[in-house]
PDB file of N, CA and C in Angstrom:
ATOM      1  N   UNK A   1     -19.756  15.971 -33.559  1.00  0.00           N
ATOM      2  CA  UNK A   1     -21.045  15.490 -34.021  1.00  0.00           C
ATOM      3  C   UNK A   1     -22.024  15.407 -32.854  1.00  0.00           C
ATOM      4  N   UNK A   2     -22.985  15.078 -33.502  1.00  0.00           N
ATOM      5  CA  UNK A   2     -24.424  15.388 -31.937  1.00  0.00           C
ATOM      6  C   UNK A   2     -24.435  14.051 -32.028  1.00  0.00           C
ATOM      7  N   UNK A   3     -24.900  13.578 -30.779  1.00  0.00           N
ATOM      8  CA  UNK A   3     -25.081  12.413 -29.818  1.00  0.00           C
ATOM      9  C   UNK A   3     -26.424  12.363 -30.775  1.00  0.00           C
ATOM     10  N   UNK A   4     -27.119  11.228 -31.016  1.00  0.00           N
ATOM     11  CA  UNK A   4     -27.872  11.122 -31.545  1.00  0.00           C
ATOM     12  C   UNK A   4     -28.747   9.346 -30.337  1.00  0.00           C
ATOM     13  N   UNK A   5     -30.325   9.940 -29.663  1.00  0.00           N
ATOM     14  CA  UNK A   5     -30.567   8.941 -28.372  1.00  0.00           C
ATOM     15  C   UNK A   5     -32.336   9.247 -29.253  1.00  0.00           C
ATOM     16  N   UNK A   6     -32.278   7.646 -28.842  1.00  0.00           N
ATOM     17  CA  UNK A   6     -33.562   7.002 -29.727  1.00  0.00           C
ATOM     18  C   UNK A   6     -34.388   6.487 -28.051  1.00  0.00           C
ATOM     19  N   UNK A   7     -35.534   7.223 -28.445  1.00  0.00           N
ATOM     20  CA  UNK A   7     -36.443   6.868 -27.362  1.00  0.00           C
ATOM     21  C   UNK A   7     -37.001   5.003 -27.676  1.00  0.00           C
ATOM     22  N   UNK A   8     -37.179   4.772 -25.998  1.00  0.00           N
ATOM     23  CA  UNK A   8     -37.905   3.363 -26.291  1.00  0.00           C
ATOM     24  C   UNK A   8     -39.158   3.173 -26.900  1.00  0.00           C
ATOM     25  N   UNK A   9     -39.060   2.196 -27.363  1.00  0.00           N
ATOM     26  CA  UNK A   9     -40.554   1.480 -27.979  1.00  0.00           C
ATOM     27  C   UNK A   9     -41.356   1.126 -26.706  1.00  0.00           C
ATOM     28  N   UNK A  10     -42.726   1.839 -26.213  1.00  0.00           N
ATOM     29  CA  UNK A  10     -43.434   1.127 -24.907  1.00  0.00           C
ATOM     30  C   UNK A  10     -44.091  -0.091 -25.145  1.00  0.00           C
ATOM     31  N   UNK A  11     -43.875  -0.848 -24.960  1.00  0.00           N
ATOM     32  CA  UNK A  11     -44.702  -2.274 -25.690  1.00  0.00           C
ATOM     33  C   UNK A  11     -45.425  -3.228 -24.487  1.00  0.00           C
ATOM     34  N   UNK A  12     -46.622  -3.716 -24.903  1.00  0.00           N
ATOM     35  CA  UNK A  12     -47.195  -4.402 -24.031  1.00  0.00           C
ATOM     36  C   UNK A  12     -47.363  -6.138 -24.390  1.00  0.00           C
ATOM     37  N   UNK A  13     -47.306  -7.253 -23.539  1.00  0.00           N
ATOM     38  CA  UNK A  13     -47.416  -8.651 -23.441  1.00  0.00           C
ATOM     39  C   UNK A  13     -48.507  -8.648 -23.481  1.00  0.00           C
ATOM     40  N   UNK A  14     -49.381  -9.171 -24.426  1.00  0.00           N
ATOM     41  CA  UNK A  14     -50.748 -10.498 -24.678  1.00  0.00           C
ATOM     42  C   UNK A  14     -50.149 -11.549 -24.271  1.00  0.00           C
ATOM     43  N   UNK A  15     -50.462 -12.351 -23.292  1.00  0.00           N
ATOM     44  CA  UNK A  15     -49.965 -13.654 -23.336  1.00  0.00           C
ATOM     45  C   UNK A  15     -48.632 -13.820 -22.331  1.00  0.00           C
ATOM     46  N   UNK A  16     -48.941 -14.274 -21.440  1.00  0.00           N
ATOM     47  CA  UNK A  16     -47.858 -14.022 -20.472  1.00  0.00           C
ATOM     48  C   UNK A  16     -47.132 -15.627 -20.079  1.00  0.00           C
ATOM     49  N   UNK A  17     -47.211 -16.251 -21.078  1.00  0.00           N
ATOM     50  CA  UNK A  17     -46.935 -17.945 -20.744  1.00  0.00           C
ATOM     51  C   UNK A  17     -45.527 -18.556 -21.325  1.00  0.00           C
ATOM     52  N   UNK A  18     -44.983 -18.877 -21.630  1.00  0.00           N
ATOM     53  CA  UNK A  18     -43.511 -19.967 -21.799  1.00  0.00           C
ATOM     54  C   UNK A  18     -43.189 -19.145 -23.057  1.00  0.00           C
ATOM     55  N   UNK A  19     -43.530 -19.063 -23.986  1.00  0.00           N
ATOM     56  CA  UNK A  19     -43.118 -18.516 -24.733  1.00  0.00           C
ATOM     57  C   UNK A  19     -42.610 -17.262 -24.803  1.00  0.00           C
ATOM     58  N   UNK A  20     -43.648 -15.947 -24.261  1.00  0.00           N
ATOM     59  CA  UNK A  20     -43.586 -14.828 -23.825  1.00  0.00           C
ATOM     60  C   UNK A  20     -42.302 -14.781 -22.653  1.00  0.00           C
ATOM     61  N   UNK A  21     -42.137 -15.241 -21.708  1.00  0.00           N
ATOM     62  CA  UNK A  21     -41.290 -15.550 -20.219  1.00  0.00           C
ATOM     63  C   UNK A  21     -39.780 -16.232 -21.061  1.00  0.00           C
ATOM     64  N   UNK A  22     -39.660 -17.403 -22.039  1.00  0.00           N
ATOM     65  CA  UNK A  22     -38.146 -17.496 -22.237  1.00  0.00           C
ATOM     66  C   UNK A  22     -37.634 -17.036 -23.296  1.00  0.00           C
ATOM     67  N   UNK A  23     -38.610 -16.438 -24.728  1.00  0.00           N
ATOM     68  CA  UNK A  23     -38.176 -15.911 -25.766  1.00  0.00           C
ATOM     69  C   UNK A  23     -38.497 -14.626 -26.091  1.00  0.00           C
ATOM     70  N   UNK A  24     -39.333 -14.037 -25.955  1.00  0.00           N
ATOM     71  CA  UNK A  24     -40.003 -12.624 -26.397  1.00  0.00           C
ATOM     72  C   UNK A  24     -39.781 -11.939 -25.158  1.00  0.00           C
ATOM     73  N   UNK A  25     -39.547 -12.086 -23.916  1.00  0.00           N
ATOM     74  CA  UNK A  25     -39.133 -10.864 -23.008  1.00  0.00           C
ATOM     75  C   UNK A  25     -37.713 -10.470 -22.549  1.00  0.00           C
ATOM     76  N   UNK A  26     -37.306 -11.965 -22.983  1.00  0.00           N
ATOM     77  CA  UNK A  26     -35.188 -11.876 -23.111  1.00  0.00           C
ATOM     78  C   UNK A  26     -34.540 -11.095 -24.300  1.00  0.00           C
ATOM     79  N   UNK A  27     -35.069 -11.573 -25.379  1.00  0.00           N
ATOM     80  CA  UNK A  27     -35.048 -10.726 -26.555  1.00  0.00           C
ATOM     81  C   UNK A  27     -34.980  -8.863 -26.257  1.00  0.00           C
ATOM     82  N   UNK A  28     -36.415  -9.134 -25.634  1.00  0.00           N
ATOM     83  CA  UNK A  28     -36.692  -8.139 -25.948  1.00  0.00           C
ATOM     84  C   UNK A  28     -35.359  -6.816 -24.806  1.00  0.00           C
ATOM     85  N   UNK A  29     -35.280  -7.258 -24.086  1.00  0.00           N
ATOM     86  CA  UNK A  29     -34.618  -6.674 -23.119  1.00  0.00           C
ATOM     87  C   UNK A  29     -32.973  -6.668 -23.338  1.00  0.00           C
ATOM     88  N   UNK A  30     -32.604  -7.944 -24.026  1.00  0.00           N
ATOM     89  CA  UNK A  30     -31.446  -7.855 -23.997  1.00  0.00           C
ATOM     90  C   UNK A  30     -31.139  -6.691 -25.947  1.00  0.00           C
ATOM     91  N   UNK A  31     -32.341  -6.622 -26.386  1.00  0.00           N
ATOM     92  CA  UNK A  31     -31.877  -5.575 -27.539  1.00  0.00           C
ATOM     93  C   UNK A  31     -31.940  -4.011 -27.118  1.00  0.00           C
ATOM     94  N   UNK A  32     -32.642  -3.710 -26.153  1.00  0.00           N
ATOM     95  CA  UNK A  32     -32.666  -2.348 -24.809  1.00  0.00           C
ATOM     96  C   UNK A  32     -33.679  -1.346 -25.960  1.00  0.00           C
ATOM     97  N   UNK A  33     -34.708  -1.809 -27.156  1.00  0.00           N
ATOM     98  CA  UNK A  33     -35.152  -0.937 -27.347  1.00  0.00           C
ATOM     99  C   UNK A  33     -36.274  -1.020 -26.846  1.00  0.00           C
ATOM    100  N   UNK A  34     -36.602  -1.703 -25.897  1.00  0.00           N
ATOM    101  CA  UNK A  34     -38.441  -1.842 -25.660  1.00  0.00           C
ATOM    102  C   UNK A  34     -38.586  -1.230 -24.165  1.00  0.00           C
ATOM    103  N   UNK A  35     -39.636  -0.454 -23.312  1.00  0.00           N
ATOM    104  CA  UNK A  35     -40.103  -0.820 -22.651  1.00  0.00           C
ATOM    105  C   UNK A  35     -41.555  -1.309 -22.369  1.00  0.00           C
ATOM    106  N   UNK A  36     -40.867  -2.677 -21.333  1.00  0.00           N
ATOM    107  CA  UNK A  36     -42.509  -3.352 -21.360  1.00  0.00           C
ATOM    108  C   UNK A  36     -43.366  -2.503 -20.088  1.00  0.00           C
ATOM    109  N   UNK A  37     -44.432  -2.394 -20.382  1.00  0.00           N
ATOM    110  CA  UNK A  37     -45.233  -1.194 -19.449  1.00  0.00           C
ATOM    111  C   UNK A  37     -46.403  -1.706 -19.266  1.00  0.00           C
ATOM    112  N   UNK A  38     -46.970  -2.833 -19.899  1.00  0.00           N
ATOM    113  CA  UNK A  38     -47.754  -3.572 -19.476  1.00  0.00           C
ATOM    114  C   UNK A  38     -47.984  -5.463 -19.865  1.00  0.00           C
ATOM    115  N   UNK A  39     -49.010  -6.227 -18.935  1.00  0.00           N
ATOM    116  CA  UNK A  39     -48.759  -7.525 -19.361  1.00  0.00           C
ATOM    117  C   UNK A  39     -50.187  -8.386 -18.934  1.00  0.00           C
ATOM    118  N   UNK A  40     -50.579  -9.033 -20.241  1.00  0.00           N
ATOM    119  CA  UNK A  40     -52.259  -9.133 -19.811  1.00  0.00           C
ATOM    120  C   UNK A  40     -52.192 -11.074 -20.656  1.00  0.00           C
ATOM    121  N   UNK A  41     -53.132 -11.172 -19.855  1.00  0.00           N
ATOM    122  CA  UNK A  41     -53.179 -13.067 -19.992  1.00  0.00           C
ATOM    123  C   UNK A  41     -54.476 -12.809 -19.389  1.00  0.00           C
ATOM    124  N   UNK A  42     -55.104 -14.475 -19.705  1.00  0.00           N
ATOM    125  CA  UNK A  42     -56.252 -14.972 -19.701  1.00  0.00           C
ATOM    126  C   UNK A  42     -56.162 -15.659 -18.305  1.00  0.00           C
ATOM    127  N   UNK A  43     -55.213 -15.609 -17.601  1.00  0.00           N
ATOM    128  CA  UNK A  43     -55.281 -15.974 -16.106  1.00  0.00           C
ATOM    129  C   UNK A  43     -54.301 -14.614 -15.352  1.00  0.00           C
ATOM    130  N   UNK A  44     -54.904 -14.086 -14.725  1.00  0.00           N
ATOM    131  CA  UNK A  44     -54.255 -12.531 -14.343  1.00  0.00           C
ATOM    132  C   UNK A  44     -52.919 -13.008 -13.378  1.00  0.00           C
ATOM    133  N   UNK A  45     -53.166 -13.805 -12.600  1.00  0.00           N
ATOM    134  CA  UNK A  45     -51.992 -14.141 -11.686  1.00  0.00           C
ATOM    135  C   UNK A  45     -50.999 -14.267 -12.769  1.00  0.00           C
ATOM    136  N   UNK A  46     -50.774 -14.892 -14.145  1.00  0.00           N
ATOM    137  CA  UNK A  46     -49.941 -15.250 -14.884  1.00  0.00           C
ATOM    138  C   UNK A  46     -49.079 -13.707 -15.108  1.00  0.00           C
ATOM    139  N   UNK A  47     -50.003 -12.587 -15.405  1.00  0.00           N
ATOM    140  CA  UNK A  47     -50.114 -11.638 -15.698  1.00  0.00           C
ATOM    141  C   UNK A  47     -48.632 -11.023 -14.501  1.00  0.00           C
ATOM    142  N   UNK A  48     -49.559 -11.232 -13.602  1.00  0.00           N
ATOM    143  CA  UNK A  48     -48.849 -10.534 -12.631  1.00  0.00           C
ATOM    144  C   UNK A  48     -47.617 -11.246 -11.951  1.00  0.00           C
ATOM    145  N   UNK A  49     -47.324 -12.264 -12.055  1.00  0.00           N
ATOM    146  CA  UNK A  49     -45.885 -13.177 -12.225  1.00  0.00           C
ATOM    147  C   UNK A  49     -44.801 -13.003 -13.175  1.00  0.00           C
ATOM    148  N   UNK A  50     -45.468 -12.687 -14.264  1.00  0.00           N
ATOM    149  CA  UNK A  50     -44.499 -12.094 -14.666  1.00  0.00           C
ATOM    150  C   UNK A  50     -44.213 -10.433 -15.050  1.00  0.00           C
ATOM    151  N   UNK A  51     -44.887  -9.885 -14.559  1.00  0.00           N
ATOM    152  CA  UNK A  51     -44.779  -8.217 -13.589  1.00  0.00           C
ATOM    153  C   UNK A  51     -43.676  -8.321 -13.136  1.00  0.00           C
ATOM    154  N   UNK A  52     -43.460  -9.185 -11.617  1.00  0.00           N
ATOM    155  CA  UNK A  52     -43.260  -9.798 -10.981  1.00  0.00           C
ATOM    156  C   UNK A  52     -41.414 -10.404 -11.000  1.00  0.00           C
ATOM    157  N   UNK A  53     -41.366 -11.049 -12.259  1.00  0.00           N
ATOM    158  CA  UNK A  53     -40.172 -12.079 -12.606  1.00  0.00           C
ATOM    159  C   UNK A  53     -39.463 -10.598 -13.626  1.00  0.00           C
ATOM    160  N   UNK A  54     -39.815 -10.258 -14.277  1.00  0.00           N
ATOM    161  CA  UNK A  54     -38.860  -8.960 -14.877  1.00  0.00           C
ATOM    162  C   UNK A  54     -38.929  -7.531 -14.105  1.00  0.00           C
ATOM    163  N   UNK A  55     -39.919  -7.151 -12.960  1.00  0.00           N
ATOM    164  CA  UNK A  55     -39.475  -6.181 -12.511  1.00  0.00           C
ATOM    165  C   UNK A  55     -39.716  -6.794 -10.756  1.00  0.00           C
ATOM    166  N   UNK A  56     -38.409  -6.450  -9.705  1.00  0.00           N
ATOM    167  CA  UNK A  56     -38.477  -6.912  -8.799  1.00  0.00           C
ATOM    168  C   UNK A  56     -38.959  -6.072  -7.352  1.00  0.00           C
ATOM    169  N   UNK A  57     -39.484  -4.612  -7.938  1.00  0.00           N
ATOM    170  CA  UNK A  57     -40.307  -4.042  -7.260  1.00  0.00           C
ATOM    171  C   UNK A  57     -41.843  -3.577  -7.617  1.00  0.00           C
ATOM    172  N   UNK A  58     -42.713  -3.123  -6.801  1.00  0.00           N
ATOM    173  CA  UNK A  58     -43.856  -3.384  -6.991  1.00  0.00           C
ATOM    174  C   UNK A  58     -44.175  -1.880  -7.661  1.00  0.00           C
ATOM    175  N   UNK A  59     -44.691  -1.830  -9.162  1.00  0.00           N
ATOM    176  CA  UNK A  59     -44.976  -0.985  -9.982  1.00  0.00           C
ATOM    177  C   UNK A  59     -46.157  -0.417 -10.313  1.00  0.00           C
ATOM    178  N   UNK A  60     -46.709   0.664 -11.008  1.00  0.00           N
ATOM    179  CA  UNK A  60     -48.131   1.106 -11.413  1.00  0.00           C
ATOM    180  C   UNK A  60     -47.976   0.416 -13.068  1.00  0.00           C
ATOM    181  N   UNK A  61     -47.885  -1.208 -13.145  1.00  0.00           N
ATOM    182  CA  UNK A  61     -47.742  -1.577 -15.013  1.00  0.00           C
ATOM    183  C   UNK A  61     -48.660  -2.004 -14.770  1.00  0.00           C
ATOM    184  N   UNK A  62     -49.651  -2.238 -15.637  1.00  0.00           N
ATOM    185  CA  UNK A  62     -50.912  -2.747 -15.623  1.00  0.00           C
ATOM    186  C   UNK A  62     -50.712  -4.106 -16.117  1.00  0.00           C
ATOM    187  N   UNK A  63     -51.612  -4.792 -15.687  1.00  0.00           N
ATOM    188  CA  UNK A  63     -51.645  -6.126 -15.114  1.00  0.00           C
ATOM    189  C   UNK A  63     -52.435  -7.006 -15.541  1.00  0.00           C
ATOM    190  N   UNK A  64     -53.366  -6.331 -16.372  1.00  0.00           N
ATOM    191  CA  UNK A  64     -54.689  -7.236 -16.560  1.00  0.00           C
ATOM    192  C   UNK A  64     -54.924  -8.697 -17.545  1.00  0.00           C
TER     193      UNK A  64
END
């Protein structure tokens, strides 16, 4: 039978705060269909902390 390989979902974070950081980015990672490729909040540092806290080198994901 053929191997049958399902591309990821690219998905982006609105909202980069407690909720997003202990439920919606564990989820999301520990089900392996998402990648997150970008992450945008109303305070950008938030944004970019958690860039930051799920990827531990410095990337072209947008940030805003």
């Amino acid at each position: 039978m053929e191997e049958i390989t399902m591309k990821k979902l690219r998905a982006g974070i609105v909202g980069c705060g407690g909720i997003a950081n202990a439920k919606h980015l564990p989820a999301m990672e520990k089900c392996g269909l998402y990648e997150v490729v970008a992450f945008c909040d109303i305070i950008p540092e938030q944004a970019q902390e958690t860039n930051c806290l799920l990827y531990t080198s410095p990337s072209p994901r947008d940030t805003r």
